[in-house]
N, C-alpha and C. Protein backbone atom coordinates (compact mmCIF):
# COMPACT_ATOMS: atom_id res chain seq x y z
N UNK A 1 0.86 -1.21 0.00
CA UNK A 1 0.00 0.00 0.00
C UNK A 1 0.89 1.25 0.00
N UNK A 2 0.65 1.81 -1.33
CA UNK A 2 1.96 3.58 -1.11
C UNK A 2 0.56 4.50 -0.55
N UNK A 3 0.96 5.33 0.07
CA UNK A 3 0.87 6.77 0.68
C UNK A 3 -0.48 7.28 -0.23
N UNK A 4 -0.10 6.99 -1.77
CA UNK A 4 -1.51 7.90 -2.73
C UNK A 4 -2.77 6.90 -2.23
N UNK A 5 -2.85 5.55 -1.78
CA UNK A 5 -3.41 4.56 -1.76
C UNK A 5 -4.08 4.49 -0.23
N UNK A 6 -3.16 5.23 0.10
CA UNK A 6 -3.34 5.46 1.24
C UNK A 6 -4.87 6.63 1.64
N UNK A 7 -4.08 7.51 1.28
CA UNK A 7 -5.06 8.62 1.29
C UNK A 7 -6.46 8.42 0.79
N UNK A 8 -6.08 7.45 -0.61
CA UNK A 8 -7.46 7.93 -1.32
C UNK A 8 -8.73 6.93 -0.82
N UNK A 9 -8.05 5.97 0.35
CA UNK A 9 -8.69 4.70 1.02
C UNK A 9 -9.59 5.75 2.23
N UNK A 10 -8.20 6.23 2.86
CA UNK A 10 -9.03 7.38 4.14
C UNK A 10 -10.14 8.31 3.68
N UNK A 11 -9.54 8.69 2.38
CA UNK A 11 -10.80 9.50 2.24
C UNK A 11 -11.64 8.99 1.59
N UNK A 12 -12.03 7.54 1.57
CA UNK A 12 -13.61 7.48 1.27
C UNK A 12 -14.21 7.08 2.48
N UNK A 13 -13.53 6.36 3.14
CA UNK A 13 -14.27 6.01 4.79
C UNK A 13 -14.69 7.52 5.44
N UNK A 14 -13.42 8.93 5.26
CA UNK A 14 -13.88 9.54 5.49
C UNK A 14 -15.45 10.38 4.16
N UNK A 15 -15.44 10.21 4.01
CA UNK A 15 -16.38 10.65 3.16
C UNK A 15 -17.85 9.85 3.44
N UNK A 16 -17.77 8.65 3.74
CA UNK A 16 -18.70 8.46 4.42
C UNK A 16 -19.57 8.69 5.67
């Protein structure tokens, strides 16, 4: 898991 993969994971949990 890199860092962009990272983020774009957090921000859909956050987005929910």
């Amino acid at each position: 898991m890199t860092v962009d993969t990272a983020i774009k994971w957090l921000g859909e949990i956050n987005y929910v």
